[in-house]
N, C-alpha and C. Protein backbone atom coordinates (compact mmCIF):
# COMPACT_ATOMS: atom_id res chain seq x y z
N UNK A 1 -1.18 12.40 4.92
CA UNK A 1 -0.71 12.17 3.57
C UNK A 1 -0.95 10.70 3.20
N UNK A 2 -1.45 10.04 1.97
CA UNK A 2 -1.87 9.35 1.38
C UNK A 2 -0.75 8.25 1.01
N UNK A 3 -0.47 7.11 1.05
CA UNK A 3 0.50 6.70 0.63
C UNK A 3 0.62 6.71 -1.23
N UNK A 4 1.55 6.82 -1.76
CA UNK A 4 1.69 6.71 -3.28
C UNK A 4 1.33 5.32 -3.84
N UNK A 5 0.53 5.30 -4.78
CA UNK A 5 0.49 3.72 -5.50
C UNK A 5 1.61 3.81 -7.23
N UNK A 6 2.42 3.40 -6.27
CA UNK A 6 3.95 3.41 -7.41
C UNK A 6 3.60 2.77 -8.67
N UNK A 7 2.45 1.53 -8.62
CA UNK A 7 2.39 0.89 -10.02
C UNK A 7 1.41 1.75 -10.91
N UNK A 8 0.81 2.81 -10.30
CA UNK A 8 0.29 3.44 -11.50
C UNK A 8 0.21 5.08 -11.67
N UNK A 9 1.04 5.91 -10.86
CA UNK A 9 1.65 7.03 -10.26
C UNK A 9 2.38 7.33 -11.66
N UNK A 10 1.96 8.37 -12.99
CA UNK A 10 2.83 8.93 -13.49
C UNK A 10 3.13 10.03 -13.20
N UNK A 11 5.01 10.50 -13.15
CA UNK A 11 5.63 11.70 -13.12
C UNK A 11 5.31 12.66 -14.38
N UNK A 12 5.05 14.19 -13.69
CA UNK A 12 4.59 15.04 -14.34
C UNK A 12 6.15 15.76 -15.04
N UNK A 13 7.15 15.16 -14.59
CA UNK A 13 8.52 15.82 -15.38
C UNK A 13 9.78 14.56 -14.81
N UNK A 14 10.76 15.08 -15.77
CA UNK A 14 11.75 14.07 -15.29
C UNK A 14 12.29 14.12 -14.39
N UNK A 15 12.44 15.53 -13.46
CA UNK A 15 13.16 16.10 -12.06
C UNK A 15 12.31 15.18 -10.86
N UNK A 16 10.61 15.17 -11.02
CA UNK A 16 9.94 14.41 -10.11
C UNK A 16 9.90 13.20 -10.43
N UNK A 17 10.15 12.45 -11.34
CA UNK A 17 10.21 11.15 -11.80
C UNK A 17 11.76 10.66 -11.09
N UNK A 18 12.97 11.02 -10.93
CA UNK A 18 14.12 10.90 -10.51
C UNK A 18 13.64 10.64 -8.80
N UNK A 19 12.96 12.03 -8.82
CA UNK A 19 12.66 12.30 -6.77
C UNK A 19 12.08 10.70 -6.60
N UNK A 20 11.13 10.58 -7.43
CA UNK A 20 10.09 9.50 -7.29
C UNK A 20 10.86 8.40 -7.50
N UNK A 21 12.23 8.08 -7.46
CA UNK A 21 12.77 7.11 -7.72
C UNK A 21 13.40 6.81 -6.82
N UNK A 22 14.45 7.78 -6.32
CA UNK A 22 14.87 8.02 -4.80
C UNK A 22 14.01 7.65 -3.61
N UNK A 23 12.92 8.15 -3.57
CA UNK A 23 11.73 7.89 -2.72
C UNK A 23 11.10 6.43 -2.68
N UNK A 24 11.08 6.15 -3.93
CA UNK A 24 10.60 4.41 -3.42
C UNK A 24 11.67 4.21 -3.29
N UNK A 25 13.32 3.61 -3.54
CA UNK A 25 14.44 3.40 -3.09
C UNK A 25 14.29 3.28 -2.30
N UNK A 26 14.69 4.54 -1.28
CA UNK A 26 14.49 4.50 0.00
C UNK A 26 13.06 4.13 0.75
N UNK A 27 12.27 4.16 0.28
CA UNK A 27 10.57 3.25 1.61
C UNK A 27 10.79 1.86 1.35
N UNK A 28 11.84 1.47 0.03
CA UNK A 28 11.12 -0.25 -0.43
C UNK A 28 12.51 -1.11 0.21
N UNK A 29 13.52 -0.28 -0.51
CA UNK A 29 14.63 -1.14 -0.24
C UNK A 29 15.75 -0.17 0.50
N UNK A 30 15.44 0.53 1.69
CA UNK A 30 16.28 1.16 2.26
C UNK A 30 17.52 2.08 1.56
N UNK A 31 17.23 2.44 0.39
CA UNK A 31 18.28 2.94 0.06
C UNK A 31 18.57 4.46 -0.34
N UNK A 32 19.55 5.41 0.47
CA UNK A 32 19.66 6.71 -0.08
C UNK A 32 20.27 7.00 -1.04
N UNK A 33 20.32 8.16 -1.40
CA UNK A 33 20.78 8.46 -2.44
C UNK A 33 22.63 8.58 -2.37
N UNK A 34 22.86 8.78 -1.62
CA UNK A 34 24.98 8.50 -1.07
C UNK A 34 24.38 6.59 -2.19
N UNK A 35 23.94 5.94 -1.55
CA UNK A 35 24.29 4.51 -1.92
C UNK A 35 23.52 4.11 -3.37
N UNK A 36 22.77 4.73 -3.69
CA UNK A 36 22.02 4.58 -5.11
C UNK A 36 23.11 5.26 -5.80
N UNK A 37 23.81 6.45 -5.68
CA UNK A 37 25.06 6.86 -6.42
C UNK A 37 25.91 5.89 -6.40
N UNK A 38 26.44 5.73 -5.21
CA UNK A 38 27.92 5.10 -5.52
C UNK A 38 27.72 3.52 -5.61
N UNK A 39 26.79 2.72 -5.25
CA UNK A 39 26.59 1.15 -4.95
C UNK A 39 25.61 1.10 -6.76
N UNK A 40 24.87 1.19 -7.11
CA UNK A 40 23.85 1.60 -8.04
C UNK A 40 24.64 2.51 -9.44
N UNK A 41 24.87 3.38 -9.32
CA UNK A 41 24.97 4.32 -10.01
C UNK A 41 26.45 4.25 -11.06
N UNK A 42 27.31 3.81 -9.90
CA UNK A 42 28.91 3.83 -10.24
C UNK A 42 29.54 5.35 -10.33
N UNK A 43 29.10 6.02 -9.63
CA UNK A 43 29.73 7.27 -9.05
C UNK A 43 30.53 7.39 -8.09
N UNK A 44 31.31 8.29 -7.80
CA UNK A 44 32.29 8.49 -6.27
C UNK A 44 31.77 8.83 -4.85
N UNK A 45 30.21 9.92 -5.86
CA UNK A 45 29.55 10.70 -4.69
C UNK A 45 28.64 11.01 -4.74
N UNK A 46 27.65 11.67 -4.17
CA UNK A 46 25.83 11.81 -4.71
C UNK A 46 26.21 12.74 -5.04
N UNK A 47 27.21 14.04 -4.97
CA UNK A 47 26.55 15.28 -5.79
C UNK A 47 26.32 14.89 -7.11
N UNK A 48 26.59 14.62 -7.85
CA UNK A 48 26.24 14.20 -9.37
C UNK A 48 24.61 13.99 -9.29
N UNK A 49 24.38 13.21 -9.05
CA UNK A 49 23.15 12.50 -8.25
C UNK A 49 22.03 13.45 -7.98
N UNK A 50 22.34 14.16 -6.95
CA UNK A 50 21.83 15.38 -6.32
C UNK A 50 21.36 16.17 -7.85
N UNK A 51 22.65 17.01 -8.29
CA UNK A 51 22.64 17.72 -9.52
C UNK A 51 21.93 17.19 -10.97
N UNK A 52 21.37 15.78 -10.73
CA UNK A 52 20.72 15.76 -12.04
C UNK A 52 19.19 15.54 -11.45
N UNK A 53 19.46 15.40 -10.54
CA UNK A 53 17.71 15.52 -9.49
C UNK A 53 17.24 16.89 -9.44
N UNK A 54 18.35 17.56 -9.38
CA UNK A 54 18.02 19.21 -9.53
C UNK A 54 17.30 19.49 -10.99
N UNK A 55 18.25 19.54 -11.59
CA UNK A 55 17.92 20.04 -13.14
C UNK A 55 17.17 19.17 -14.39
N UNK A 56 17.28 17.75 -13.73
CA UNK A 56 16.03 16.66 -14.42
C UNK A 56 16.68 16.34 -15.66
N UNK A 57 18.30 16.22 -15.92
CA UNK A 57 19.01 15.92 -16.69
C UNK A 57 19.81 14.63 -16.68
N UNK A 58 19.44 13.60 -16.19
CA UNK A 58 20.26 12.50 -15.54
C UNK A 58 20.97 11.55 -16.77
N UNK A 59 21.91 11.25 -17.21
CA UNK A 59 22.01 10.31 -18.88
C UNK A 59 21.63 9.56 -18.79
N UNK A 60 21.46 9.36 -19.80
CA UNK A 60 20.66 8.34 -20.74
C UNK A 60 20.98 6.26 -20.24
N UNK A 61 22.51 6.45 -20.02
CA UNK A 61 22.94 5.41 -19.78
C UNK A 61 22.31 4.89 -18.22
N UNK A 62 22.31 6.18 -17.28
CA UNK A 62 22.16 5.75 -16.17
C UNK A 62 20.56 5.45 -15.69
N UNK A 63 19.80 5.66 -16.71
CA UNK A 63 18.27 5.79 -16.80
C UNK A 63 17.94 4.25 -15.91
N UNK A 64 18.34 2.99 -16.56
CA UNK A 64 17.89 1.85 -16.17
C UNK A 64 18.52 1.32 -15.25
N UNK A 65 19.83 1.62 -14.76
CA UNK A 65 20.73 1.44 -13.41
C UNK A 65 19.71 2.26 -11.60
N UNK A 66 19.02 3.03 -12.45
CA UNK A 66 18.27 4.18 -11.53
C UNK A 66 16.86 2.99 -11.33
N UNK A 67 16.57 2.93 -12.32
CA UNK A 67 15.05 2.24 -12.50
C UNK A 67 15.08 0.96 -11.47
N UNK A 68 16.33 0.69 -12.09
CA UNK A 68 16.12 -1.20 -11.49
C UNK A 68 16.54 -0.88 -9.83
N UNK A 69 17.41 -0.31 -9.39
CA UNK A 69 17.59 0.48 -8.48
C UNK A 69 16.13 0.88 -7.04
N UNK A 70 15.09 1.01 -7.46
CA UNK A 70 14.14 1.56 -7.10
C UNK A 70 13.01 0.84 -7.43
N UNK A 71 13.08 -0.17 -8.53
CA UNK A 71 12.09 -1.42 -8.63
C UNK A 71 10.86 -0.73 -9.21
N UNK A 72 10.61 0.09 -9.76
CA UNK A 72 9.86 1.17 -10.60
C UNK A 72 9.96 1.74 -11.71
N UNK A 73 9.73 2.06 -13.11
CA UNK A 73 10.13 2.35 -13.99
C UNK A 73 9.78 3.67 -14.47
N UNK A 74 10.24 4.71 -13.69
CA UNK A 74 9.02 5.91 -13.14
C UNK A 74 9.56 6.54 -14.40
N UNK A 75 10.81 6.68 -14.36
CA UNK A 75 11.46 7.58 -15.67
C UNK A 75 10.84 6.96 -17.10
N UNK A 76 10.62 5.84 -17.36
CA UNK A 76 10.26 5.54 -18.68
C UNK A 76 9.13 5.79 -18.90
N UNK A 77 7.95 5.85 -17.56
CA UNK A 77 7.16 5.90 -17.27
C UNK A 77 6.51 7.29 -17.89
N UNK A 78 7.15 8.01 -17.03
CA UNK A 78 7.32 9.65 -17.46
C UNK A 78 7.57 10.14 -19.04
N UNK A 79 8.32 9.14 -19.51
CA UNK A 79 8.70 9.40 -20.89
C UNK A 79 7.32 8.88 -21.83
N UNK A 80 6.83 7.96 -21.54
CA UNK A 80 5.71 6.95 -22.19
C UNK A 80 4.42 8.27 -22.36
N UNK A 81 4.56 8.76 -21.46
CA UNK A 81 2.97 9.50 -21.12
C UNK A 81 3.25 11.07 -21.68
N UNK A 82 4.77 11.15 -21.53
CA UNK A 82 4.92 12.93 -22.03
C UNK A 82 4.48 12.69 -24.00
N UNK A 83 4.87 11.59 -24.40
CA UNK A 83 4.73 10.84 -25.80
C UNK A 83 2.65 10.48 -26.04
N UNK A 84 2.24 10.23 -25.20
CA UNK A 84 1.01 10.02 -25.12
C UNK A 84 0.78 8.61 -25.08
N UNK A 85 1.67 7.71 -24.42
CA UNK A 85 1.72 5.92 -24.90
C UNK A 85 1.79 5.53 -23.63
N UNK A 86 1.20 4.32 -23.76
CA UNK A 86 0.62 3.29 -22.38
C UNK A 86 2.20 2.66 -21.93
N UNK A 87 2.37 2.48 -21.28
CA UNK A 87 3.25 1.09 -20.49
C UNK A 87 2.78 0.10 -20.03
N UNK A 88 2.82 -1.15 -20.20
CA UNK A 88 1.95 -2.31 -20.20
C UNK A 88 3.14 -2.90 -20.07
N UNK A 89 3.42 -3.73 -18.46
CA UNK A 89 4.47 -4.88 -18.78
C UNK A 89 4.17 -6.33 -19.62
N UNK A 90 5.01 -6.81 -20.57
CA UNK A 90 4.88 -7.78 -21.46
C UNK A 90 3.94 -9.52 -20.52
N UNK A 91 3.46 -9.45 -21.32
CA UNK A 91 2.17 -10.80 -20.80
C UNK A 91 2.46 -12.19 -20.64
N UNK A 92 2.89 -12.66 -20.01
CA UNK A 92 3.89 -14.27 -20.15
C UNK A 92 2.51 -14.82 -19.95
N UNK A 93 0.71 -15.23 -20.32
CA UNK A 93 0.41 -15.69 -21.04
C UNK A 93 0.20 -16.80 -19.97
N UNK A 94 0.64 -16.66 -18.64
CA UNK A 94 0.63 -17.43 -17.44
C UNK A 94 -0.93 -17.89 -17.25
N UNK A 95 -1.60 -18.76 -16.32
CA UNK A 95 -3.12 -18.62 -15.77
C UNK A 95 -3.45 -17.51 -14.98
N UNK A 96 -4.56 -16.70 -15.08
CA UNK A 96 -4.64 -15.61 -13.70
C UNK A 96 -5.02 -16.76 -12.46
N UNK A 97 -4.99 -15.53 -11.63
CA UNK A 97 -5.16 -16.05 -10.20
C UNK A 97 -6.34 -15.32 -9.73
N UNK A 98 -7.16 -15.26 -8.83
CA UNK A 98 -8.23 -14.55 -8.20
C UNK A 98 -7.74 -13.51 -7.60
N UNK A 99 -6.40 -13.28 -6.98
CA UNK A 99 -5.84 -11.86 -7.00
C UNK A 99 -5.84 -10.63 -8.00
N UNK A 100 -5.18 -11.47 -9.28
CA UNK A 100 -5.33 -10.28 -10.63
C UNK A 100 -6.63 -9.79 -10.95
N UNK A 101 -7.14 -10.69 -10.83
CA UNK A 101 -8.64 -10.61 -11.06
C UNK A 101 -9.38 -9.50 -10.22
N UNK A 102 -9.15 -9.50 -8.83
CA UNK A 102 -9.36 -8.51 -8.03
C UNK A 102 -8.49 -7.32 -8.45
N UNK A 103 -7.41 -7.04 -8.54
CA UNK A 103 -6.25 -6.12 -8.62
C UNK A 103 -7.35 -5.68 -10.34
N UNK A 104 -7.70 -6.39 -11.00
CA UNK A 104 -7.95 -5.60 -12.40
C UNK A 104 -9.58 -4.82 -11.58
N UNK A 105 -10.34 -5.38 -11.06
CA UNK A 105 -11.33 -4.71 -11.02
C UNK A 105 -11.65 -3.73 -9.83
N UNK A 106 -10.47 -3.15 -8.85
CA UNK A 106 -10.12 -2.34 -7.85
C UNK A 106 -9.74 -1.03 -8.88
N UNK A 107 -8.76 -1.66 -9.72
CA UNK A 107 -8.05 -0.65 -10.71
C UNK A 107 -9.02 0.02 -11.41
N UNK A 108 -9.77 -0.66 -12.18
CA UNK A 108 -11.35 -0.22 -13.06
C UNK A 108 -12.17 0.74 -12.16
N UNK A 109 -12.30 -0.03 -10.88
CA UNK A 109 -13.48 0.39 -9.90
C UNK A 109 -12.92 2.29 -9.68
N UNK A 110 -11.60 2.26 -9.12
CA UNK A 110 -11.10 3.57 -9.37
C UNK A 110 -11.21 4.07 -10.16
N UNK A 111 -10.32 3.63 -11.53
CA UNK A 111 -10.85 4.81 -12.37
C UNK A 111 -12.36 5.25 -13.00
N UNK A 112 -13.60 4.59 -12.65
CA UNK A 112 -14.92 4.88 -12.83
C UNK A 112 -14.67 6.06 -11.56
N UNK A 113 -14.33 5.79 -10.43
CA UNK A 113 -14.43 6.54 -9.84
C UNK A 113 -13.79 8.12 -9.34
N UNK A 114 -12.80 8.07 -10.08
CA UNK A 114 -12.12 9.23 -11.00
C UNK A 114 -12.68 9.97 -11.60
N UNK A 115 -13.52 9.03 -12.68
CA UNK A 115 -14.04 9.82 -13.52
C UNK A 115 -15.16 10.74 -13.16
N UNK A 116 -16.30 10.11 -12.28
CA UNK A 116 -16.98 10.59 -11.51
C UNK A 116 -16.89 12.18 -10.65
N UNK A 117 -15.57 11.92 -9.99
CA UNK A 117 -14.89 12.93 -9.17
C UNK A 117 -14.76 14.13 -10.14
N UNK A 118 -14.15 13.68 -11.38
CA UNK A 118 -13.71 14.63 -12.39
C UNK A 118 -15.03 15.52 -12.30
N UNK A 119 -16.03 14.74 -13.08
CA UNK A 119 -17.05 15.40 -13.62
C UNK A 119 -18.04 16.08 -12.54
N UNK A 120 -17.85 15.89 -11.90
CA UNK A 120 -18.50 16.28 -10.33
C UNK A 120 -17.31 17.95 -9.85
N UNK A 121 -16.74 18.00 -10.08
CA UNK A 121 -15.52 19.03 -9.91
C UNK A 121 -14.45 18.77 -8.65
N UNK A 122 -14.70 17.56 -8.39
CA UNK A 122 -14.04 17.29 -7.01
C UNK A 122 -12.68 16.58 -6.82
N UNK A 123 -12.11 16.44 -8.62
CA UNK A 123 -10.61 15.85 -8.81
C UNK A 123 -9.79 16.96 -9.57
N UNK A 124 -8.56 16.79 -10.13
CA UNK A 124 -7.98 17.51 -10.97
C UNK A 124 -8.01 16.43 -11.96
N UNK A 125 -7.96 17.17 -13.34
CA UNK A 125 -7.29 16.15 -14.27
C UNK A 125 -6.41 15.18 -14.55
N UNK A 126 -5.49 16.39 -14.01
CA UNK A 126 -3.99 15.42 -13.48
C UNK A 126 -4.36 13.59 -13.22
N UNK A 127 -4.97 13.67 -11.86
CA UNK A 127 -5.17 12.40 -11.19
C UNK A 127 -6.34 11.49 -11.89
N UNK A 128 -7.11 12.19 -12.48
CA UNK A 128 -8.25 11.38 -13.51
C UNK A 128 -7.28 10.60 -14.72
N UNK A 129 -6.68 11.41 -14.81
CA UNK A 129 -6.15 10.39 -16.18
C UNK A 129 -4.99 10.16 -15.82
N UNK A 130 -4.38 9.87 -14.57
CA UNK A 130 -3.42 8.88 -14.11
C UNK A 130 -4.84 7.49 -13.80
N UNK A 131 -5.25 7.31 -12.84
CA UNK A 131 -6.23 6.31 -13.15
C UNK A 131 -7.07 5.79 -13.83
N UNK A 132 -7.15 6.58 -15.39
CA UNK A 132 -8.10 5.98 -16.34
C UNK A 132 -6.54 5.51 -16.66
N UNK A 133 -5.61 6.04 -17.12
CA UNK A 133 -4.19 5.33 -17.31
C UNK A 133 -3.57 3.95 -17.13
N UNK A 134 -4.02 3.92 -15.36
CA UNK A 134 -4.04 2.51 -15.00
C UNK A 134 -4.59 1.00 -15.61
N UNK A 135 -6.11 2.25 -15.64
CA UNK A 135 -7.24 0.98 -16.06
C UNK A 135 -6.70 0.57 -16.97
N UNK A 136 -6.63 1.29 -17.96
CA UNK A 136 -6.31 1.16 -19.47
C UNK A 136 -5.19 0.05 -19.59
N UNK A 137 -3.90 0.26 -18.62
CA UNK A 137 -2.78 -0.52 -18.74
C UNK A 137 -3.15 -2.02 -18.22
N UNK A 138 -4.11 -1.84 -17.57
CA UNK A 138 -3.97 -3.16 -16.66
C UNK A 138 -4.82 -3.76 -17.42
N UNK A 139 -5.58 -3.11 -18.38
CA UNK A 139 -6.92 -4.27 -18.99
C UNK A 139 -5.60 -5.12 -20.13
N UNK A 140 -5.05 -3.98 -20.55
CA UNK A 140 -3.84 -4.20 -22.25
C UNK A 140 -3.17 -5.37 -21.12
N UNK A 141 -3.10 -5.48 -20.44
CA UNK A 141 -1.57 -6.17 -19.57
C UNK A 141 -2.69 -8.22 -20.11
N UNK A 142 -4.33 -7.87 -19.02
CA UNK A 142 -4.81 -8.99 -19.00
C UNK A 142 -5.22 -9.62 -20.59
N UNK A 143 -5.33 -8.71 -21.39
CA UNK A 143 -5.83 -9.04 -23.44
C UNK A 143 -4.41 -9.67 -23.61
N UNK A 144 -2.91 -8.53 -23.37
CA UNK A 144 -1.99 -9.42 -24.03
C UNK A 144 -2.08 -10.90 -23.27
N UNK A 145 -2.27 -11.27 -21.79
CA UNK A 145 -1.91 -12.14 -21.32
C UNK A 145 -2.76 -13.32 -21.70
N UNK A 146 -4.08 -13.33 -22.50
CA UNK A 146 -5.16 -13.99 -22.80
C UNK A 146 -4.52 -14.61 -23.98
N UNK A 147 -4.49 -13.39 -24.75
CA UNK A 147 -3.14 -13.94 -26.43
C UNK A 147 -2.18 -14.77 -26.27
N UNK A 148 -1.63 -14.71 -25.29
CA UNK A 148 -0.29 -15.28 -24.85
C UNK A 148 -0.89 -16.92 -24.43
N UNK A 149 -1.67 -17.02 -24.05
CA UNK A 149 -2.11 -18.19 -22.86
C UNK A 149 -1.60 -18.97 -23.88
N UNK A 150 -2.09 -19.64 -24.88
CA UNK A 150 -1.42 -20.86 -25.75
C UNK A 150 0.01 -21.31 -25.73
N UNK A 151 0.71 -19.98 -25.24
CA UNK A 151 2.56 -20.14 -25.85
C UNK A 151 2.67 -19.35 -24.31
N UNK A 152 2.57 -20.03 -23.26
CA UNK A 152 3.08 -19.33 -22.08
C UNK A 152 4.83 -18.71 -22.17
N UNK A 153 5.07 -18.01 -21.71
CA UNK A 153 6.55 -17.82 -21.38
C UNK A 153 7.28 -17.90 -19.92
N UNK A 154 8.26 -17.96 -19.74
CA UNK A 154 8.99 -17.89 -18.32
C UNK A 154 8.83 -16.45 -17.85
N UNK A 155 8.65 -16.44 -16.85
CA UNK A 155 8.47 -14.78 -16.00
C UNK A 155 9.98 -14.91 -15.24
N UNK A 156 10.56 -14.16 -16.02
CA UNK A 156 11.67 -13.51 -15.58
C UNK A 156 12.17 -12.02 -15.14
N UNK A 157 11.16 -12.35 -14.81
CA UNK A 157 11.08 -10.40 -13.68
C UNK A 157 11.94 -10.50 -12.53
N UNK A 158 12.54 -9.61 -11.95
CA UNK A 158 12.90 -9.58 -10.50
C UNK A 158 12.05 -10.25 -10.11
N UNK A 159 12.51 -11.08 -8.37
CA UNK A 159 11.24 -11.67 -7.57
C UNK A 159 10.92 -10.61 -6.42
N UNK A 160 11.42 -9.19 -6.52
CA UNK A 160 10.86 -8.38 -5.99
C UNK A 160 9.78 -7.23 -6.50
N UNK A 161 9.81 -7.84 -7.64
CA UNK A 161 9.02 -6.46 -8.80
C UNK A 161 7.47 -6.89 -7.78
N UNK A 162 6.61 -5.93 -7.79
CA UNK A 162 5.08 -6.10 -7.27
C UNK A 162 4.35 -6.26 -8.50
């Protein structure tokens, strides 16, 4: 089994977008779901927890307590794409580095190579347009960040976000 690439992995419903939240939780920052309920969540107990993982009903309030939780924004994520709309984190306009630079053209290099697979019969759709998805986000991420360069901003992200 393949490891998941969480930064560009969209959930096909909100029940697997939740799982998918639990799941990096627990690989990134050790955490189950007993302690994402009650430490995270502000619950007594995971069944709650459990029960909206079941039925893909989780509220509204607890959406971003879950997210930040798991360092992934899989649920909004999920919501962005069931709508037909990109997620692009906001561009602080910073200098790139020769990393991004690589990271944008790995991302590209895949989804050419997606596309390929597609048309060849050797992908599903599904996964083709999760990685043309990517591309797409990561080029919007480097344009806003080009716009931005004049009026940099403070990057106030978690210092664990990837």
């Amino acid at each position: 089994m393949t490891r998941r690439n969480w930064k560009s992995w969209v959930p096909r419903s909100p029940a697997e977008a939740m799982e998918g939240c639990a799941q990096r939780a627990l690989d990134k920052y050790n955490r189950g779901i007993e302690r994402l309920a009650c430490d995270h969540l502000g619950q007594h107990n995971a069944s709650s927890l459990y029960k909206w993982m079941g039925n893909g009903r989780l509220p509204l309030t607890l959406i971003l307590p879950l997210e930040r939780a798991c360092g992934v924004p899989l649920i909004t994520r999920y919501l962005a794409a069931a709508h037909g709309k990109l997620l692009v984190d906001i561009p602080t306009g910073r200098k790139c580095q020769a990393q991004d630079v690589q990271q944008l053209q790995t991302v590209l290099n895949n989804a050419v190579g997606a596309l390929l697979a597609f048309s060849d019969g050797k992908q599903s759709a599904g996964q083709t347009l999760d990685e043309v998805r990517a591309g797409i986000e990561t080029l919007a991420w480097h344009h806003g960040n080009i716009q931005q360069h004049d009026h940099p901003q403070l990057e106030l992200g978690d210092p664990d976000d990837e």
